[in-house]
Protein backbone atom coordinates (compact mmCIF):
# COMPACT_ATOMS: atom_id res chain seq x y z
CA UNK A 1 150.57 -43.04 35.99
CA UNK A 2 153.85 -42.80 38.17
CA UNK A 3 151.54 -42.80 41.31
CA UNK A 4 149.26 -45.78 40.20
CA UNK A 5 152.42 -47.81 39.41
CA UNK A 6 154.48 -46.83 42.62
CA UNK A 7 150.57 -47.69 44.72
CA UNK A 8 151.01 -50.83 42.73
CA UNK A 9 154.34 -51.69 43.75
CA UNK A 10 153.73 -50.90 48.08
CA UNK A 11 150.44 -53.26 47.49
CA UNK A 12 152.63 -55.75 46.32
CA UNK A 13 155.18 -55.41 48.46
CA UNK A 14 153.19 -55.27 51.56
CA UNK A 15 150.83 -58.16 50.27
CA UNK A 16 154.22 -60.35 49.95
CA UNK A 17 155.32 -59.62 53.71
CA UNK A 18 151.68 -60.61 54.79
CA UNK A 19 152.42 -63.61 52.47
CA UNK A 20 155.94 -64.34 54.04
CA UNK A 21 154.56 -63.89 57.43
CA UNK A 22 152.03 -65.80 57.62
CA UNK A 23 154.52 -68.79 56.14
CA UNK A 24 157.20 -68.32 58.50
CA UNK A 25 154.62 -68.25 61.64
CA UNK A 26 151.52 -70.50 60.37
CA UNK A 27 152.73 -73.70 62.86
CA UNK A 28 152.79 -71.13 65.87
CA UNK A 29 149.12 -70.57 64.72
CA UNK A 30 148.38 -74.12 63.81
CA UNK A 31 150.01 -75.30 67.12
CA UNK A 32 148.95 -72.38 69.35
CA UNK A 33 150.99 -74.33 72.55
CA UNK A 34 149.51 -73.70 76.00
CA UNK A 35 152.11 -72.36 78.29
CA UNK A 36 151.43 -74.59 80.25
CA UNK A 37 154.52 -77.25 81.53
CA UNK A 38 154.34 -80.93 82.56
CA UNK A 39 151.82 -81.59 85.38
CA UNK A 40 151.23 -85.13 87.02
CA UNK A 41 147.65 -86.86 87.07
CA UNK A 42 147.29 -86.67 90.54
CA UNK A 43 148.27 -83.05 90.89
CA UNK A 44 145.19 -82.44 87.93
CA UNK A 45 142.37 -84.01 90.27
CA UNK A 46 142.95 -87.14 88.30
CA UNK A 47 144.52 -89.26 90.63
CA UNK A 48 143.10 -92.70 89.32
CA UNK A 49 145.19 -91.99 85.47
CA UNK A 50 149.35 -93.44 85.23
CA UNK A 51 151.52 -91.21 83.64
CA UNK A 52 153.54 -92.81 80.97
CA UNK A 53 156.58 -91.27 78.78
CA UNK A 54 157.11 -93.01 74.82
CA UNK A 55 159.61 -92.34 72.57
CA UNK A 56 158.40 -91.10 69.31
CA UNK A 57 159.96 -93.09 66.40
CA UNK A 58 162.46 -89.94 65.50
CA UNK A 59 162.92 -90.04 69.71
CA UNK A 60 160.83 -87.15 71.13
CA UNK A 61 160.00 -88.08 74.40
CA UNK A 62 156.09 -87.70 74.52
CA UNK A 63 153.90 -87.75 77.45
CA UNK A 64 150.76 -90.42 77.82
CA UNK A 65 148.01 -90.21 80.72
CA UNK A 66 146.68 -94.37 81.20
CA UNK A 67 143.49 -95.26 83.31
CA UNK A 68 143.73 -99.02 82.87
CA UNK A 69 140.40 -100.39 81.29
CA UNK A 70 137.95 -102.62 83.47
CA UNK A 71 137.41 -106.62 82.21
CA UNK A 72 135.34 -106.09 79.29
CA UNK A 73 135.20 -102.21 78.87
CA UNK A 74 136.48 -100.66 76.00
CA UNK A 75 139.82 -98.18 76.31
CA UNK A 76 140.11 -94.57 74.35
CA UNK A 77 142.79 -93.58 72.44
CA UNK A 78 142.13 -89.44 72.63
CA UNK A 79 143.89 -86.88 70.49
CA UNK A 80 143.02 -83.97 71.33
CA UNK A 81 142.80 -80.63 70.18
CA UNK A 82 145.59 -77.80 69.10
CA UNK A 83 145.62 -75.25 72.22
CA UNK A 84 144.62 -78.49 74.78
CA UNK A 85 147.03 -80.16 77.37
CA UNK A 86 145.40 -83.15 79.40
CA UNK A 87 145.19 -81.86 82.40
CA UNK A 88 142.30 -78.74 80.96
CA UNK A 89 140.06 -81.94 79.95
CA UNK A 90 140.42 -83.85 83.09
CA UNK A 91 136.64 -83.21 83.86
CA UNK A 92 136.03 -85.27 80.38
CA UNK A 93 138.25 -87.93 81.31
CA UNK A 94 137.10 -88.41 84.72
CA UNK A 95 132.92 -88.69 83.17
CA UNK A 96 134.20 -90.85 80.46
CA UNK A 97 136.55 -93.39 82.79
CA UNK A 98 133.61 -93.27 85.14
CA UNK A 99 132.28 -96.39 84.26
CA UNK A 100 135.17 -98.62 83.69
CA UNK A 101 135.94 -96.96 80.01
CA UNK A 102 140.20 -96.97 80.02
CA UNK A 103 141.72 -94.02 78.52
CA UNK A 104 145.07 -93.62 77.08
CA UNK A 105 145.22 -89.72 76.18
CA UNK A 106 148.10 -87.83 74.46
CA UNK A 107 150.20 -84.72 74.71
CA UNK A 108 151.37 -84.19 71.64
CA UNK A 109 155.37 -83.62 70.96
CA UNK A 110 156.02 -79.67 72.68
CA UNK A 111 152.69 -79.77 74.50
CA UNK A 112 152.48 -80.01 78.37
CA UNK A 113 155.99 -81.75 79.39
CA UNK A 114 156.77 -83.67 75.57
CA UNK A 115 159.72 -82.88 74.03
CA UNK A 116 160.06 -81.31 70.53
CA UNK A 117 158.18 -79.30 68.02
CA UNK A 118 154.78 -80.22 66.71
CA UNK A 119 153.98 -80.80 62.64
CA UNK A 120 151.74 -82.56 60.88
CA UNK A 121 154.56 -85.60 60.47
CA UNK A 122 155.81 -85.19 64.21
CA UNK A 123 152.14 -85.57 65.41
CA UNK A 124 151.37 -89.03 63.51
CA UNK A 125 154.81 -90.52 64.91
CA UNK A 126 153.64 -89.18 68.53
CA UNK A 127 150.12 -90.90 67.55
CA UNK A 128 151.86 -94.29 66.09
CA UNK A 129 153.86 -94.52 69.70
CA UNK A 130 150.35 -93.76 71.60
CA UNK A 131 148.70 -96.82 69.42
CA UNK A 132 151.68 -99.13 69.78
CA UNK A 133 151.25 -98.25 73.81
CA UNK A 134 147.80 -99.31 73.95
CA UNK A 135 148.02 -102.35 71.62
CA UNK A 136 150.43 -103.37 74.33
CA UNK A 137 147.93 -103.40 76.32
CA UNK A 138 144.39 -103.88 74.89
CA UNK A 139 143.58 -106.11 71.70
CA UNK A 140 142.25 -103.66 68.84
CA UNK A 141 138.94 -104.96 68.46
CA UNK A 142 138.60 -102.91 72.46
CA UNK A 143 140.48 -99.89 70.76
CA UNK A 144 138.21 -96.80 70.28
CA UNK A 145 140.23 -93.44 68.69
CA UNK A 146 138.63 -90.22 69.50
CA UNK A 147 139.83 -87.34 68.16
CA UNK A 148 139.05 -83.42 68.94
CA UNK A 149 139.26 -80.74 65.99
CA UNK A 150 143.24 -81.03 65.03
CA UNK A 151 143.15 -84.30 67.01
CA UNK A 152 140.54 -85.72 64.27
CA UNK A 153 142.60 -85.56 61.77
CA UNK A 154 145.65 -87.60 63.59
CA UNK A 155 142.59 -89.99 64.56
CA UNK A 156 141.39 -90.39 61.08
CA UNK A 157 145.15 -90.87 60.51
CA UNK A 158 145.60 -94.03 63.39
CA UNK A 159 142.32 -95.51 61.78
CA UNK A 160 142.91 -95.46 58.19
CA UNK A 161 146.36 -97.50 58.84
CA UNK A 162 146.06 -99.54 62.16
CA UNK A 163 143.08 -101.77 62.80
CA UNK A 164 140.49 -100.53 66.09
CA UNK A 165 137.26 -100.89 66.51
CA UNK A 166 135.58 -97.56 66.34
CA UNK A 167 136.24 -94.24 65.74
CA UNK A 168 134.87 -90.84 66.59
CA UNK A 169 135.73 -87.30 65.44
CA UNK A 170 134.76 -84.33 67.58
CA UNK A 171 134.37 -80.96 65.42
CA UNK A 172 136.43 -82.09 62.00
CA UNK A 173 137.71 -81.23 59.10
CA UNK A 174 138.23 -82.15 55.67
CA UNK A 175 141.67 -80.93 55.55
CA UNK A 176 143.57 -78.10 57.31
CA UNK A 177 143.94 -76.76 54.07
CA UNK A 178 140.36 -76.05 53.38
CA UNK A 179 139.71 -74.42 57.03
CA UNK A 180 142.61 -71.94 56.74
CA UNK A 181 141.28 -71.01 52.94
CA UNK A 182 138.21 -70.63 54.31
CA UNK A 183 139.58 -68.48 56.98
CA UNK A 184 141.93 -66.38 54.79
CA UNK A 185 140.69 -66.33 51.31
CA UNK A 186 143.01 -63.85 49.97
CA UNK A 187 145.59 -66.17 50.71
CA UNK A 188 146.66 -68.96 48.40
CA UNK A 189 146.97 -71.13 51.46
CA UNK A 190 147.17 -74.35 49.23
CA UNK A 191 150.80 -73.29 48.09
CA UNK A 192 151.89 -72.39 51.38
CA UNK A 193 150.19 -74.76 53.90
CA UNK A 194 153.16 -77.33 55.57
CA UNK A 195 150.78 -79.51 57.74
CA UNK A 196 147.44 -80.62 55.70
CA UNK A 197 145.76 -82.99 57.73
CA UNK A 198 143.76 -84.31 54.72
CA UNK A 199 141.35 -86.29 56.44
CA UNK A 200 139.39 -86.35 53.21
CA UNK A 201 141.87 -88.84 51.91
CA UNK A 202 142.22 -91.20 54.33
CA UNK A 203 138.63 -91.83 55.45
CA UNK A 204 137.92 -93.75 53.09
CA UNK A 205 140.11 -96.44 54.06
CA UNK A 206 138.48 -97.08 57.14
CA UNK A 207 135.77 -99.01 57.51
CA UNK A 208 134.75 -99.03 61.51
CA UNK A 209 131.68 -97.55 63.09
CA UNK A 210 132.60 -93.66 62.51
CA UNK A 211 130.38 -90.98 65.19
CA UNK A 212 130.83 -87.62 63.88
CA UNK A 213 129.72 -84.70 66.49
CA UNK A 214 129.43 -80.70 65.58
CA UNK A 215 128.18 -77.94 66.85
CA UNK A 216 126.04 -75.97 64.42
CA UNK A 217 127.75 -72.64 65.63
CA UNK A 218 131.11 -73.82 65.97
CA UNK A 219 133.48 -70.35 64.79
CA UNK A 220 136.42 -72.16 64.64
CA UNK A 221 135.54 -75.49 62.04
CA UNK A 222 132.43 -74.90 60.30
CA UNK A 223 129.82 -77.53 60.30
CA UNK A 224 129.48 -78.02 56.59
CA UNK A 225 133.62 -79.39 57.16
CA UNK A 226 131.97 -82.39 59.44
CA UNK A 227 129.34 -82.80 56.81
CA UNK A 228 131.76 -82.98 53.95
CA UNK A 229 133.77 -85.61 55.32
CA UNK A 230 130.80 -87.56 56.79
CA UNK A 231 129.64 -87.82 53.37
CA UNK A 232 133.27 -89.10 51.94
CA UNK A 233 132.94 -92.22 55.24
CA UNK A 234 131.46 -95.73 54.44
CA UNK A 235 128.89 -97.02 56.60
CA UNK A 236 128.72 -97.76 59.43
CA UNK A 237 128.18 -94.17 60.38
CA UNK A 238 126.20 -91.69 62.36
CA UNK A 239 126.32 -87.45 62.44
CA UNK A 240 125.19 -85.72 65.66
CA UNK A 241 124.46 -81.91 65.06
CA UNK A 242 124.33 -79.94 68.89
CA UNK A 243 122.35 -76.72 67.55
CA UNK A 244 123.78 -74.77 70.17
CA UNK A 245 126.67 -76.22 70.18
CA UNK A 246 130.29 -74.26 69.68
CA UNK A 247 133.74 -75.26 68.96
CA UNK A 248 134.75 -75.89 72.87
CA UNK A 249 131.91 -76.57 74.54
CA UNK A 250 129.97 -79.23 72.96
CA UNK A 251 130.02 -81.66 76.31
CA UNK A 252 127.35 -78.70 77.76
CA UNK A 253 124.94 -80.55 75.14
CA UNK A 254 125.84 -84.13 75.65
CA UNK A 255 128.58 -85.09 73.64
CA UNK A 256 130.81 -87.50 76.16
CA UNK A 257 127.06 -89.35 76.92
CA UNK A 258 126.54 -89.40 73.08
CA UNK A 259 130.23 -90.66 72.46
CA UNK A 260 129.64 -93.15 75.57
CA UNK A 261 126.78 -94.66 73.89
CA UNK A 262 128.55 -95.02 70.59
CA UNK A 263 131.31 -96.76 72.57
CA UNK A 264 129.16 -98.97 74.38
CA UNK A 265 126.72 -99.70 71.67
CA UNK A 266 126.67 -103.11 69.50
């Protein structure tokens, strides 16, 4: 009985480091940073893109990439994903701008040149700056938000308080909460979780032509995630499932033509 009880007590005990660890590091692992540092438009191959620096409403310094929008053309606000800087998706932005499209892109607060640490609160002040940038700019009825995995959730965040006119989430999420529980289930990651995301509960205060794209093999959000919150969105809406398709790769199976259409369509 001594045995079982002293087994008992290094379970514990080693159970409640794994516990303490994973709360003391889960935003390195949310926000898995590129180390990557601040690099200009023109030195990405994007030449044709302004680089702009906001100040966050708490004043981090955050970095914006602008290709001005042709008469008539809608512009993109893009949020992108947790381990992207802007410029690893210039070949997105250049097929996407290609046409006339503008494009007013994001690097979040720590990310690529912008100051501070990211969270869940840090990243929808960085976002509200972005928006109040491109409203500047653009009337909101010409505002499309795209966002990218993490980035859908700060999308679905712009759109469910600030008027655009469509919005389209890349590889979502209900809620950071359920991915990570899905992820570790041993882990009562709803009591330790800082940065939620809860998608779940703001889409239903938006009411703008929603696209929803995921890959049907995507390891890192599962499918049934984008199909959980398609089903809590009002109409106007449409779900494109790539079979093949991944987390990273879905523009191999057409998913900046499939968002272009969306963006261009009545």
């Amino acid at each position: 009985m001594a045995f079982l009880k002293w087994l008992l007590i290094v379970v514990v005990a080693i159970y409640a480091s794994v516990l303490a660890f994973l709360f003391v590091r889960q935003r390195a692992m949310l926000f898995p940073i590129p180390p990557v540092g601040r690099i200009a438009p023109a030195a990405a191959g994007f030449a044709q893109a302004e680089e702009h620096v906001l100040t966050s409403a708490d004043g981090e310094r955050v970095i914006v990439w602008h290709v001005p929008a042709k008469p008539g053309r809608k512009v993109v606000l893009y949020f992108p994903g947790n381990g992207d800087f802007l410029a690893g998706v210039v070949s997105r932005f250049k097929a996407l701008t290609a046409d006339g499209t503008g494009l007013v892109a994001l690097s979040y607060r720590g990310y690529a040149g912008s100051s501070g640490s990211p969270s869940e609160h840090g990243l929808l002040q960085d976002a509200a700056a972005a928006y109040a940038f491109t409203t500047e700019r653009y009337e909101p009825a010409r505002i499309v938000a795209w966002g990218f995995s993490l980035g859908s959730g700060v999308a679905t965040a712009i759109a469910a308080e600030h008027p655009i006119a469509r919005l389209i989430l890349e590889a979502p999420y209900t809620s950071t909460v359920d991915v990570a529980s899905e992820m570790l289930k041993v882990v009562p990651v709803s009591l330790l979780m800082l940065d939620r995301f809860h998608s779940d509960q703001r889409i239903a205060n938006i009411r703008v032509p929603l696209l929803i794209m995921h890959g049907e093999k995507d390891p890192a959000i599962s499918i049934r995630f984008g199909e959980r919150l398609f089903a809590l969105a009002h109409d106007p809406k449409r779900f494109v499932r790539f079979p093949d398709g991944g987390h990273n790769d879905l523009d191999l199976f057409g998913a900046t033509a499939t968002a272009k259409s969306f963006i261009d369509g009545p």
